[in-house]
PDB file of N, CA and C in Angstrom:
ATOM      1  N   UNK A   1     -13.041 -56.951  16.289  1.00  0.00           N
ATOM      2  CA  UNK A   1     -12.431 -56.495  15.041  1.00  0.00           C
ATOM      3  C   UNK A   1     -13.503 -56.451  13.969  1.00  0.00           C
ATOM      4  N   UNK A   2     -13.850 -55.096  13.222  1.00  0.00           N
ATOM      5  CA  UNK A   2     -14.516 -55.382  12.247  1.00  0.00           C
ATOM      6  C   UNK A   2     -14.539 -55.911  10.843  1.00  0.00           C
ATOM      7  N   UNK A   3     -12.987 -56.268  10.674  1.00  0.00           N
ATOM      8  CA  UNK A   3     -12.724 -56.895   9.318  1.00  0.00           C
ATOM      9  C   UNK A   3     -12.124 -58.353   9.919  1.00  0.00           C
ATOM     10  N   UNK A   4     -12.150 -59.313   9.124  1.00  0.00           N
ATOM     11  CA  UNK A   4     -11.968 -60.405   9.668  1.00  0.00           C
ATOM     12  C   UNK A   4     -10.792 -60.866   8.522  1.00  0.00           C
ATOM     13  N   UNK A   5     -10.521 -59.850   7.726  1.00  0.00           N
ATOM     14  CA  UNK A   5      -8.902 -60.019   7.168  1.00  0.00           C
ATOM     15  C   UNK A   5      -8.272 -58.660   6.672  1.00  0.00           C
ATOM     16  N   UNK A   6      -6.964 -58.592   6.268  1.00  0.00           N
ATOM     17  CA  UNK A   6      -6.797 -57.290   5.909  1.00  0.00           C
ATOM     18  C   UNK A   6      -6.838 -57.003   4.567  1.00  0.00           C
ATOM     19  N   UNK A   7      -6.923 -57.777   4.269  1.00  0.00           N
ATOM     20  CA  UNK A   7      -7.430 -57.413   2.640  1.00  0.00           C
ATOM     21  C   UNK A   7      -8.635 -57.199   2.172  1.00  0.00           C
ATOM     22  N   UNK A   8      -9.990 -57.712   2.839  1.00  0.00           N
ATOM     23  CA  UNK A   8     -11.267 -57.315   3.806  1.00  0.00           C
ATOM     24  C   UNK A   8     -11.292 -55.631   3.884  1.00  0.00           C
ATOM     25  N   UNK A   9     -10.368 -55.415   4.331  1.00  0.00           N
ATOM     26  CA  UNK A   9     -10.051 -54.054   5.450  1.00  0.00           C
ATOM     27  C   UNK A   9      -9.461 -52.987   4.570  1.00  0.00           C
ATOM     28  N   UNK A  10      -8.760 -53.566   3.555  1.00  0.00           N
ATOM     29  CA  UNK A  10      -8.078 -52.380   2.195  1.00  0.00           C
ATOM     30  C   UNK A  10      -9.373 -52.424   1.511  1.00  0.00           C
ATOM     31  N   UNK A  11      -9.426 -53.747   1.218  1.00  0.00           N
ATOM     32  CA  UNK A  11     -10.993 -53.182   0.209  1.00  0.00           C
ATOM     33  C   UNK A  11     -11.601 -52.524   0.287  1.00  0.00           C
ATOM     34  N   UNK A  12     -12.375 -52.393   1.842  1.00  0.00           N
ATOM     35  CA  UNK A  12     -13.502 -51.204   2.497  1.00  0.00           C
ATOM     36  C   UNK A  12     -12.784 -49.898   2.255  1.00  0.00           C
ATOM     37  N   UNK A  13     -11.543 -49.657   2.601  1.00  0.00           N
ATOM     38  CA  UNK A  13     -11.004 -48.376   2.702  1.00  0.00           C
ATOM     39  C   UNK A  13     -11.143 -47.855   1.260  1.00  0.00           C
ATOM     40  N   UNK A  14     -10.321 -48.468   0.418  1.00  0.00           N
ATOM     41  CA  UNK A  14     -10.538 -48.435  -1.196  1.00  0.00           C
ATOM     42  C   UNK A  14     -11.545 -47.506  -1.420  1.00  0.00           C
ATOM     43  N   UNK A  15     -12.737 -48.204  -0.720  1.00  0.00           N
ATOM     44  CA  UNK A  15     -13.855 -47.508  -1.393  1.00  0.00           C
ATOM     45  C   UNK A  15     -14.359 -46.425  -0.896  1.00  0.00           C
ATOM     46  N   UNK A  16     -13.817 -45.758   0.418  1.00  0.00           N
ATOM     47  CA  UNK A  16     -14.109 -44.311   0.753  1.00  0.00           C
ATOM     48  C   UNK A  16     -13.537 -43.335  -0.148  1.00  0.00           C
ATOM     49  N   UNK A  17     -14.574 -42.035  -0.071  1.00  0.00           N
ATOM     50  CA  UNK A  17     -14.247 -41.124  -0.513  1.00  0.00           C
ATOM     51  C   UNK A  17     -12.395 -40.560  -0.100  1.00  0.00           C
ATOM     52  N   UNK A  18     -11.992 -39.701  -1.467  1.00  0.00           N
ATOM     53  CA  UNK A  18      -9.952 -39.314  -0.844  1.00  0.00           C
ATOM     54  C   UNK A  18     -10.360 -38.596   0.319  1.00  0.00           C
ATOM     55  N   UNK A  19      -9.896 -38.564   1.009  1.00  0.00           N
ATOM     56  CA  UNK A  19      -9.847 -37.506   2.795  1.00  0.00           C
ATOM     57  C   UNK A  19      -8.953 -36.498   3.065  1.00  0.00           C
ATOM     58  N   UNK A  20      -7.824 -36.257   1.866  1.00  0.00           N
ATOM     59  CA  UNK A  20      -7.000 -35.189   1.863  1.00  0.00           C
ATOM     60  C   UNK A  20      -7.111 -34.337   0.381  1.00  0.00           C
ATOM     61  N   UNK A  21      -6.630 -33.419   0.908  1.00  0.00           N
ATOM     62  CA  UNK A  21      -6.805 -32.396  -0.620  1.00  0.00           C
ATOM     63  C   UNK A  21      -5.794 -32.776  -1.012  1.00  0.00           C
ATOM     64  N   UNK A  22      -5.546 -32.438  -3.073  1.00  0.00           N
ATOM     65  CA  UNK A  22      -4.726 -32.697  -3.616  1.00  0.00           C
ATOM     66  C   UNK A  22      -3.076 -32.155  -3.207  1.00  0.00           C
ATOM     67  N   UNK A  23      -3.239 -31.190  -2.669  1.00  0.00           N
ATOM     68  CA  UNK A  23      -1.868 -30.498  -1.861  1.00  0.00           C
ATOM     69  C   UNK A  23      -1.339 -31.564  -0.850  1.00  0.00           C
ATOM     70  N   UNK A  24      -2.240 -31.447  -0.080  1.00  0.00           N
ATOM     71  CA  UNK A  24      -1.589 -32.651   0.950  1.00  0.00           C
ATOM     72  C   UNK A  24      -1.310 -33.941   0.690  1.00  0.00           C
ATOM     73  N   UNK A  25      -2.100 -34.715  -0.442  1.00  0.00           N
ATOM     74  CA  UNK A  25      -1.809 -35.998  -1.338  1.00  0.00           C
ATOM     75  C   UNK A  25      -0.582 -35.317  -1.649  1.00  0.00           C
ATOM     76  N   UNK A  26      -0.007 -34.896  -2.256  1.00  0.00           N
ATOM     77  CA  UNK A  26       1.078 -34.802  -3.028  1.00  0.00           C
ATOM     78  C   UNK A  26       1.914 -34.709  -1.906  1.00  0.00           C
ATOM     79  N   UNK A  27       2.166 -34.115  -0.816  1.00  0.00           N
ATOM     80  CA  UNK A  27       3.142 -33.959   0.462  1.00  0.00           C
ATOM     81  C   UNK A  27       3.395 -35.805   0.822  1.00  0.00           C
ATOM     82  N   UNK A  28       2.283 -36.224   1.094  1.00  0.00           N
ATOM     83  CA  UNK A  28       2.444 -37.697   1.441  1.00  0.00           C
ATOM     84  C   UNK A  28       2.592 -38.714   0.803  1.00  0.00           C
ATOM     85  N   UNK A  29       2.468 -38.064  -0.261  1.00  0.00           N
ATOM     86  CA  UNK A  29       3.250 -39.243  -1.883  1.00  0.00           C
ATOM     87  C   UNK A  29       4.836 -38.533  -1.698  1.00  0.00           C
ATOM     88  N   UNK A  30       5.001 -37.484  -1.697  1.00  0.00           N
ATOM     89  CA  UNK A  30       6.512 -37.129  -1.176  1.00  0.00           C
ATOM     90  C   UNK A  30       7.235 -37.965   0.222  1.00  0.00           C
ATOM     91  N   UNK A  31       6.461 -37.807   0.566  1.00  0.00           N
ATOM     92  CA  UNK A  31       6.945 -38.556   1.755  1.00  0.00           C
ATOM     93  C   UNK A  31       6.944 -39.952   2.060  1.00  0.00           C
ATOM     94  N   UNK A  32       6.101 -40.725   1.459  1.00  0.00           N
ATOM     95  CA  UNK A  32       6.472 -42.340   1.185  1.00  0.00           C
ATOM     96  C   UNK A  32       7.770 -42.150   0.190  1.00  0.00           C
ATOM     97  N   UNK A  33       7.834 -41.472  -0.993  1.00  0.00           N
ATOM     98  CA  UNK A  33       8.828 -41.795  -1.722  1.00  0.00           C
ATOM     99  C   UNK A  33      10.072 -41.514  -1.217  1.00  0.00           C
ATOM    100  N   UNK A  34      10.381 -40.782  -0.408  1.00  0.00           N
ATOM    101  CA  UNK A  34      11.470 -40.254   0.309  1.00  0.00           C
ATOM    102  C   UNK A  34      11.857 -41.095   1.401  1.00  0.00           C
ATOM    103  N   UNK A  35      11.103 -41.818   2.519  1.00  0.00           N
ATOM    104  CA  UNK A  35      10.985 -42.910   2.814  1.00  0.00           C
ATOM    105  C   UNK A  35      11.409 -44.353   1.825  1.00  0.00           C
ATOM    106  N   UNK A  36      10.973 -44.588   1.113  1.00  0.00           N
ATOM    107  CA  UNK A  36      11.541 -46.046   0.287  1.00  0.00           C
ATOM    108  C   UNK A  36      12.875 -45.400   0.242  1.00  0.00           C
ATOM    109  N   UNK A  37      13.283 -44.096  -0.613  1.00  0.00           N
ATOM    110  CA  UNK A  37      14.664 -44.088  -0.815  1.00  0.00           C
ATOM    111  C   UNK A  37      15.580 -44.206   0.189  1.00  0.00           C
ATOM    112  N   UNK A  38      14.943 -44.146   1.639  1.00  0.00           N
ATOM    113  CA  UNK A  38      16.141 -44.241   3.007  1.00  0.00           C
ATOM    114  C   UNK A  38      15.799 -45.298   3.342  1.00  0.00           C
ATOM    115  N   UNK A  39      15.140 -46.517   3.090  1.00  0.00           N
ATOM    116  CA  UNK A  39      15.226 -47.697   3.383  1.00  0.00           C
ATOM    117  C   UNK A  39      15.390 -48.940   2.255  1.00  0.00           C
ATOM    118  N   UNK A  40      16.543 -48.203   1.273  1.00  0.00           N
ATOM    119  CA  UNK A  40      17.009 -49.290  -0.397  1.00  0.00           C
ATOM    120  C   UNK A  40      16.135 -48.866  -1.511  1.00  0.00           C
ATOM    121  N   UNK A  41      15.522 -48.465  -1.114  1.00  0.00           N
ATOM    122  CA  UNK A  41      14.412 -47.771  -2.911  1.00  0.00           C
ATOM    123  C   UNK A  41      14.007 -48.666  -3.307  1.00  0.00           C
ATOM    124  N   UNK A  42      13.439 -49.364  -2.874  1.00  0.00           N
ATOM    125  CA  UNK A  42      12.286 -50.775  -3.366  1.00  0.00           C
ATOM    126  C   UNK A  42      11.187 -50.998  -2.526  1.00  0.00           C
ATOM    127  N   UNK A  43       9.954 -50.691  -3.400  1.00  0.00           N
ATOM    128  CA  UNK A  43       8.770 -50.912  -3.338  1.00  0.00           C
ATOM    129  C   UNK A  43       7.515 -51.503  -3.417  1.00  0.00           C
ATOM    130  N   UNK A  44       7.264 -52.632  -3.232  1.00  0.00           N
ATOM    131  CA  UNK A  44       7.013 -53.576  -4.221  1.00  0.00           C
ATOM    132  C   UNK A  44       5.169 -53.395  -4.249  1.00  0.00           C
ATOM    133  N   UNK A  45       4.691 -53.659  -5.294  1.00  0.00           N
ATOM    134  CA  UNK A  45       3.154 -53.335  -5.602  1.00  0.00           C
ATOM    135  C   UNK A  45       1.953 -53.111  -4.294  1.00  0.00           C
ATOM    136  N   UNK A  46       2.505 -54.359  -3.726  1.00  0.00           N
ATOM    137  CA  UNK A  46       1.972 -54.332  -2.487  1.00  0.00           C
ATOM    138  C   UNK A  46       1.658 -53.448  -1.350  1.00  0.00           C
ATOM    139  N   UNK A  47       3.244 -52.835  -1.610  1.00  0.00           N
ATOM    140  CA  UNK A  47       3.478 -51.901  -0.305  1.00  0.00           C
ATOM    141  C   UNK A  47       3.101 -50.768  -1.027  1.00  0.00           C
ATOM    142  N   UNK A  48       3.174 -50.119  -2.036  1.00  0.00           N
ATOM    143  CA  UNK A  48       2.398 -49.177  -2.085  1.00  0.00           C
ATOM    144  C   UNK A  48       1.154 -48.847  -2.290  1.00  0.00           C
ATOM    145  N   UNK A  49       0.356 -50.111  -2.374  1.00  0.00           N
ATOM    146  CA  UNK A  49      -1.168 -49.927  -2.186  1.00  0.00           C
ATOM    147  C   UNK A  49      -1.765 -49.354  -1.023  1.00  0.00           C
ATOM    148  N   UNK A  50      -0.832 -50.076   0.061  1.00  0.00           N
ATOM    149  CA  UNK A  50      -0.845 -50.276   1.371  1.00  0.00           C
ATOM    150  C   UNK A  50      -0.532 -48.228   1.905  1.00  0.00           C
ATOM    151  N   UNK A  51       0.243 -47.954   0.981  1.00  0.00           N
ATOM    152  CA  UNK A  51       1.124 -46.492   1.228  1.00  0.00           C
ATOM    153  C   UNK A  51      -0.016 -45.716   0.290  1.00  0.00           C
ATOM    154  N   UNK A  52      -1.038 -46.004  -0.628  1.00  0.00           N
ATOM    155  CA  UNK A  52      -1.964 -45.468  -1.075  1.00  0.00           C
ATOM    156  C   UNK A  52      -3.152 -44.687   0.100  1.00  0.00           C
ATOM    157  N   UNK A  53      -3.304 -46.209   0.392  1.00  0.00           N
ATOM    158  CA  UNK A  53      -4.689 -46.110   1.417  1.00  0.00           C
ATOM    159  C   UNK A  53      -4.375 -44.764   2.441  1.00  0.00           C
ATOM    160  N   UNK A  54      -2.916 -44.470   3.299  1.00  0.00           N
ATOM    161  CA  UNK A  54      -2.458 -43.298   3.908  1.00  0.00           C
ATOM    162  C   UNK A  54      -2.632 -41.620   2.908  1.00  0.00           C
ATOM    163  N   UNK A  55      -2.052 -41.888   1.947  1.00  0.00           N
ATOM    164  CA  UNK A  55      -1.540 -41.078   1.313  1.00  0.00           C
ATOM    165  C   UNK A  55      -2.747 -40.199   0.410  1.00  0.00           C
ATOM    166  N   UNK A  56      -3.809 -41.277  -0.244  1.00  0.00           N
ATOM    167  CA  UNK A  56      -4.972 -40.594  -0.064  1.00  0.00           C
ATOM    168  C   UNK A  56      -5.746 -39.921   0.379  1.00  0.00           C
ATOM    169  N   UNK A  57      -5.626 -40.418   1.846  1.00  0.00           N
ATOM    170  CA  UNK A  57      -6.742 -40.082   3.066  1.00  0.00           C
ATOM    171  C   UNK A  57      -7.733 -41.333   3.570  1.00  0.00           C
ATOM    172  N   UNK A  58      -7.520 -42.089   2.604  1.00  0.00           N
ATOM    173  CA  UNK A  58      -9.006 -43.083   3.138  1.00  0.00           C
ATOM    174  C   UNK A  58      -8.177 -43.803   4.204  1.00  0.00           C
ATOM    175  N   UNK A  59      -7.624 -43.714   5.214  1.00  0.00           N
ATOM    176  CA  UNK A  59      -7.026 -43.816   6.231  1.00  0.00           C
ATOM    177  C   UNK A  59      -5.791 -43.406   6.967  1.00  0.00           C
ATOM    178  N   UNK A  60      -6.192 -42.511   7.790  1.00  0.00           N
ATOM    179  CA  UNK A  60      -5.428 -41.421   8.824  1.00  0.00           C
ATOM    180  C   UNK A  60      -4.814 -42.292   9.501  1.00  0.00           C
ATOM    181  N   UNK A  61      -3.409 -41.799  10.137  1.00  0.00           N
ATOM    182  CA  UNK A  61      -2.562 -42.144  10.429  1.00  0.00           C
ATOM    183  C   UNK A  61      -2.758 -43.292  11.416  1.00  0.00           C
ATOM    184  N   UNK A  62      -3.494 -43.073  12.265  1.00  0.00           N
ATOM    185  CA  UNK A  62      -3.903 -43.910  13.405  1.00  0.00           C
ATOM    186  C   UNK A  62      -4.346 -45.055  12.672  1.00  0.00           C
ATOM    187  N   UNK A  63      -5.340 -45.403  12.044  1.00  0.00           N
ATOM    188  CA  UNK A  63      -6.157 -46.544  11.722  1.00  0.00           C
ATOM    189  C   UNK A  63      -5.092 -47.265  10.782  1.00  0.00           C
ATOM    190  N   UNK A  64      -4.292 -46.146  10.008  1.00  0.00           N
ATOM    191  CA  UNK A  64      -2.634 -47.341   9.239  1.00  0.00           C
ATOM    192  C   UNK A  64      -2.666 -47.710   9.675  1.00  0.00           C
ATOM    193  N   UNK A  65      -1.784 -46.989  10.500  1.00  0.00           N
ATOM    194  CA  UNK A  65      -0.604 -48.337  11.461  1.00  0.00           C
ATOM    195  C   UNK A  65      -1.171 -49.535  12.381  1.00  0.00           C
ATOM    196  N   UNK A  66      -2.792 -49.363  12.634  1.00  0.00           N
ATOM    197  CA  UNK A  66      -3.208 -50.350  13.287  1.00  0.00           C
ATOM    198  C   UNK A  66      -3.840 -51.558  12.143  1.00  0.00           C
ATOM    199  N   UNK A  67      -4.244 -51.235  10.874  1.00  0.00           N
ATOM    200  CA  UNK A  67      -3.991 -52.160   9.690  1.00  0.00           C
ATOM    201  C   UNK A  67      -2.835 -52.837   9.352  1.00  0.00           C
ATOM    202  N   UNK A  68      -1.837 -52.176   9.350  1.00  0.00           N
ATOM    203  CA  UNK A  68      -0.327 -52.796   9.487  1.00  0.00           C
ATOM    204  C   UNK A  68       0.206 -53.761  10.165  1.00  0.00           C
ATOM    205  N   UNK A  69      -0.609 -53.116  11.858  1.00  0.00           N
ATOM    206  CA  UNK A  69      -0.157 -54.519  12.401  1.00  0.00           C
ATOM    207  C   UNK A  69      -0.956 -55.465  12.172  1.00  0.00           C
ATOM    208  N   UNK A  70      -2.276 -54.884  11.961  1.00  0.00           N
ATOM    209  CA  UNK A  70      -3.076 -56.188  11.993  1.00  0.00           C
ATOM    210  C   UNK A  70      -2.636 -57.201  10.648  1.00  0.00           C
ATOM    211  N   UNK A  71      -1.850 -56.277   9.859  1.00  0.00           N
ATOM    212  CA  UNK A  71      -1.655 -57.071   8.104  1.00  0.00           C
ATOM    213  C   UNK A  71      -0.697 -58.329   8.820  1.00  0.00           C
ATOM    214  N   UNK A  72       0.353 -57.378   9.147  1.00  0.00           N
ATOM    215  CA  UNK A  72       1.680 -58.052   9.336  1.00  0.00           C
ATOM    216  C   UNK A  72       1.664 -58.991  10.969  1.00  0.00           C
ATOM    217  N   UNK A  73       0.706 -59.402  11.552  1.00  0.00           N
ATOM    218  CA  UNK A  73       0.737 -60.239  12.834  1.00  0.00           C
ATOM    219  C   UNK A  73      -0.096 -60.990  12.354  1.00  0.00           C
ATOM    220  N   UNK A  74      -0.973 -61.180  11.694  1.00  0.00           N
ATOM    221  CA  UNK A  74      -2.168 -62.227  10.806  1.00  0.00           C
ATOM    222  C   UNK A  74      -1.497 -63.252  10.209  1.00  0.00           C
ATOM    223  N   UNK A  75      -1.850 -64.943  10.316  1.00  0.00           N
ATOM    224  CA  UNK A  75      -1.641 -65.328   9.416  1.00  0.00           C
ATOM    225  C   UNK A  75      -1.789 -65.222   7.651  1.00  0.00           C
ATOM    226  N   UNK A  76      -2.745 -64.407   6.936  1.00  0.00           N
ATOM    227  CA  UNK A  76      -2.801 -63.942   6.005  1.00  0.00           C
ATOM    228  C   UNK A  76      -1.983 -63.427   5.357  1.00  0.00           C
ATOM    229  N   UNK A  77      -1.060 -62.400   5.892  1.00  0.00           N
ATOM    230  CA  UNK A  77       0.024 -61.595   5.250  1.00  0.00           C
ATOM    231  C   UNK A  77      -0.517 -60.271   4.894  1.00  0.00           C
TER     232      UNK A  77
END
């Protein structure tokens, strides 16, 4: 594993260049928000940082969801 936490692992991402054009940012900010609203419409700071890092680009779909688990199976949180 090259991050040895996930907050380690947002940070690095943070700092890449966005990876999607502004068109497609805006589709996937549509689409998290449309998402929260079918699962209670609450978001909390956290989770959309987390829904940033996708929605930007500085991490494609694949490498999410494998941050995710790694967030959410870590003792860290």
């Amino acid at each position: 594993m090259k991050y040895k936490t996930a907050q380690a692992w947002k940070r690095a991402a943070m700092q890449r260049p966005q990876g999607v054009s502004d068109v497609e940012m805006v589709r996937r900010k549509q689409q998290a928000c449309d998402h929260v609203l079918q699962n209670g419409g609450k978001a909390s700071g956290d989770i959309w940082e987390d829904y940033m890092l996708y929605i930007t680009g500085r991490m494609e779909e694949e490498e999410y969801q494998s941050y995710l688990l790694f967030k959410h199976s870590s003792v860290e949180g």
